[in-house]
C-alpha atoms as a PDB file:
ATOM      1  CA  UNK A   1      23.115 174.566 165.983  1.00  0.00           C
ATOM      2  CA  UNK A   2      19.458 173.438 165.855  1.00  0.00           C
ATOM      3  CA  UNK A   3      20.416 170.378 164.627  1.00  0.00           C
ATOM      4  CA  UNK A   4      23.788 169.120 167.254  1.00  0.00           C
ATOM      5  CA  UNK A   5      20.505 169.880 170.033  1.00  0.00           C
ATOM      6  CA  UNK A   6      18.010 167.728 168.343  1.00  0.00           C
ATOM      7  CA  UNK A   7      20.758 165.116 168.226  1.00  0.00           C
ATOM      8  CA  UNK A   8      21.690 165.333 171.611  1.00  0.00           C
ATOM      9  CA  UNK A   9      18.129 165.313 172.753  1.00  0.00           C
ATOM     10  CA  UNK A  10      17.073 161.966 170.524  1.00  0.00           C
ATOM     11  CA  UNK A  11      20.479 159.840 171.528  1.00  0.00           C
ATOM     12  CA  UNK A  12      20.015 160.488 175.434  1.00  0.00           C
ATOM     13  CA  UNK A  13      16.295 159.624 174.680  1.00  0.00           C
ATOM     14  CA  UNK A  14      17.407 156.035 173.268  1.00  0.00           C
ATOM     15  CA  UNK A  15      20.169 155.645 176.008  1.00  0.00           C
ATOM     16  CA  UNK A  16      17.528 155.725 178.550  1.00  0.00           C
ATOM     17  CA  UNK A  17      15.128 153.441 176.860  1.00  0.00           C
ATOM     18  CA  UNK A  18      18.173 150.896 176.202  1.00  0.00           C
ATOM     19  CA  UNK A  19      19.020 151.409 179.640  1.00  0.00           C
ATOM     20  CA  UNK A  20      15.064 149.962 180.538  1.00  0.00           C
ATOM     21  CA  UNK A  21      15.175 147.651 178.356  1.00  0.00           C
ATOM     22  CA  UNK A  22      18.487 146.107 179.981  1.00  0.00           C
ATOM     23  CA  UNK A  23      16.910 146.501 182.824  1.00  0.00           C
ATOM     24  CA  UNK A  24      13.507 144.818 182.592  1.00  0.00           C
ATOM     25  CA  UNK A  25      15.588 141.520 180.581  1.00  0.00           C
ATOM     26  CA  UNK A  26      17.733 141.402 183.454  1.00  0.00           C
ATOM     27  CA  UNK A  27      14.830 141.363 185.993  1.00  0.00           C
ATOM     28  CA  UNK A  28      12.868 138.903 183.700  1.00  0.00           C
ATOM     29  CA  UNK A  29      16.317 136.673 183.861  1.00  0.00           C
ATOM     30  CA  UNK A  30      16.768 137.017 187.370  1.00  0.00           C
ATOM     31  CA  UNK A  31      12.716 135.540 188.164  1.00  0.00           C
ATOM     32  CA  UNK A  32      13.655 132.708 185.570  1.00  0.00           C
ATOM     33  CA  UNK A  33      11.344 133.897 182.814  1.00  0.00           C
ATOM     34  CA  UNK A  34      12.630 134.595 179.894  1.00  0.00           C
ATOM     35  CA  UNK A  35      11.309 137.199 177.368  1.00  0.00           C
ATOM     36  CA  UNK A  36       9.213 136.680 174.541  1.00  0.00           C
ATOM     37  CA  UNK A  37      11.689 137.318 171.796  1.00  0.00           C
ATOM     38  CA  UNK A  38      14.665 135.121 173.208  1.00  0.00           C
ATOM     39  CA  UNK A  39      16.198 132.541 171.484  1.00  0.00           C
ATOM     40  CA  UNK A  40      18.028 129.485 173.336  1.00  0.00           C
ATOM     41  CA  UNK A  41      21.042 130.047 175.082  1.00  0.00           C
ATOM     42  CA  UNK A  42      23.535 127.513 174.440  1.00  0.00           C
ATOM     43  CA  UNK A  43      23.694 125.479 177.852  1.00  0.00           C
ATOM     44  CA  UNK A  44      19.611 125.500 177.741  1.00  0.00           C
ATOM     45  CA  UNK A  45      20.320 123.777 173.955  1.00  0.00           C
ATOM     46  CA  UNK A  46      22.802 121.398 175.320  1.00  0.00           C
ATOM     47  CA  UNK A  47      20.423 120.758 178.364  1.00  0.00           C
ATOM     48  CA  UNK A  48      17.613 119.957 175.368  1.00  0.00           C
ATOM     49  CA  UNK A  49      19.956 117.723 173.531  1.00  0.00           C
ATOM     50  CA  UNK A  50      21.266 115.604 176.238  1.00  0.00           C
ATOM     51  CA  UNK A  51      18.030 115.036 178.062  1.00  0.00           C
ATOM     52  CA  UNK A  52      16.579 114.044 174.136  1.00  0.00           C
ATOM     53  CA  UNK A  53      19.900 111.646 173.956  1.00  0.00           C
ATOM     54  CA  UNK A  54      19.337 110.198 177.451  1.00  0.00           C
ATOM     55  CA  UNK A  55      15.607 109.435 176.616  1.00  0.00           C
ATOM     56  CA  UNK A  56      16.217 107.889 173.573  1.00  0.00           C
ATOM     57  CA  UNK A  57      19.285 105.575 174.938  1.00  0.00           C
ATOM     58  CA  UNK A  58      17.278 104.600 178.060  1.00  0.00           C
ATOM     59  CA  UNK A  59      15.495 101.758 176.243  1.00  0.00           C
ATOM     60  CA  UNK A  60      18.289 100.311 174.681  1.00  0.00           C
ATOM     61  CA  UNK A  61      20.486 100.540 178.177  1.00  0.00           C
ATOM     62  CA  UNK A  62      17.943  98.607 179.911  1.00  0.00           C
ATOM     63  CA  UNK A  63      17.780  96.049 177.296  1.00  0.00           C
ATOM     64  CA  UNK A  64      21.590  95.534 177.396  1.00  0.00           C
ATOM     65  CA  UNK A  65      21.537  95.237 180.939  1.00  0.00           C
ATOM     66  CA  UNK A  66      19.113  92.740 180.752  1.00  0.00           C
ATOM     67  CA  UNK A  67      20.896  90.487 178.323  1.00  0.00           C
ATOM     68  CA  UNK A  68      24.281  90.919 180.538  1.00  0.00           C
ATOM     69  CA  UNK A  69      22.442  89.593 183.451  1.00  0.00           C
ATOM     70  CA  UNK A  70      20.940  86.868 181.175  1.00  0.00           C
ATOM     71  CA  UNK A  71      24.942  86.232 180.104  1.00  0.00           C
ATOM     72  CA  UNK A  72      26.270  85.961 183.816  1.00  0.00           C
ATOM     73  CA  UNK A  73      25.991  82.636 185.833  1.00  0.00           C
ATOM     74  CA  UNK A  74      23.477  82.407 188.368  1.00  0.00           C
ATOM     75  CA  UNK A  75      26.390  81.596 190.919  1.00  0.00           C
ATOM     76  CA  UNK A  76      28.373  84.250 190.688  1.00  0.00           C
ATOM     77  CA  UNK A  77      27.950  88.328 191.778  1.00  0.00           C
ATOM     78  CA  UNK A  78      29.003  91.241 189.610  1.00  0.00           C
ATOM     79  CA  UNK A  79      31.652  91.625 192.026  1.00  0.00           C
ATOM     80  CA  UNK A  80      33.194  87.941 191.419  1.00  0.00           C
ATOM     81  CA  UNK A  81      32.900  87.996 187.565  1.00  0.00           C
ATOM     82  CA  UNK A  82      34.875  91.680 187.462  1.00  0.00           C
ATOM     83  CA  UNK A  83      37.650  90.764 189.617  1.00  0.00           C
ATOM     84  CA  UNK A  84      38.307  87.405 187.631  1.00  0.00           C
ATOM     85  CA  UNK A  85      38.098  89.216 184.377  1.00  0.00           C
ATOM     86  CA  UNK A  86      41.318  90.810 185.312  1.00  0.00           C
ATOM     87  CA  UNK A  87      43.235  87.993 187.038  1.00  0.00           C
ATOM     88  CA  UNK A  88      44.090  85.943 183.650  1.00  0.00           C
ATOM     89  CA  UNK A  89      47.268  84.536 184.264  1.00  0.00           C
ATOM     90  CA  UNK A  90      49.721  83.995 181.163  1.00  0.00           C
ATOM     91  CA  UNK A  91      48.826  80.192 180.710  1.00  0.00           C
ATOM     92  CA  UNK A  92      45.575  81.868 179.871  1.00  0.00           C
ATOM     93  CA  UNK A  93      46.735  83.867 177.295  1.00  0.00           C
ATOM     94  CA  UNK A  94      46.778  82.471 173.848  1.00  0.00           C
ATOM     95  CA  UNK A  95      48.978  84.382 171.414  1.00  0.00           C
ATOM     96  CA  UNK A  96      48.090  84.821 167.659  1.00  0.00           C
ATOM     97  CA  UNK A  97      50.945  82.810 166.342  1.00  0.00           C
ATOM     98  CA  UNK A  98      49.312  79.453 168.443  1.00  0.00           C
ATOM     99  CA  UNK A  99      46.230  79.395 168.009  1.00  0.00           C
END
């Protein structure tokens, strides 16, 4: 009988510590901290991975927009060149077979 009390006794003494513990992670969340012992959550990692992506592409983005603007004509705006990209008429179309 000893024993079923002792039992008793130790598992509500770890419910309410787990209970504190939940409850001082959840405060700790809530202020934006998080605790020591925490490993990355998976949309901080994708945050991490994206931002490292975007920082690494930046260069090379600004480089090809530099070279487009180098490839456009002086006379024309972005506007002008993108709408007469898609008004080739068929006469403008050479097929495989002819050319």
């Amino acid at each position: 009988m000893g024993v079923v009390i002792v039992a008793m006794v130790l598992g509500f003494t770890l419910i309410v510590v787990k209970m504190g513990l939940d409850y001082s992670k959840s405060k700790l969340l809530e202020a934006g901290e998080r605790p020591p012992d925490a490993t990355l959550l998976m949309s901080e990692l994708q945050e991490m991975i994206a931002g490292a992506v975007a920082e690494a592409t930046d260069p090379l983005r600004t480089r090809i927009d530099q070279l487009e603007q180098n490839q456009l004509p002086a006379s024309s705006s972005d506007e002008t060149v993108w709408s007469s990209v898609g008004e080739a008429s068929e006469s403008d179309v050479v097929s495989p077979e002819n050319a």
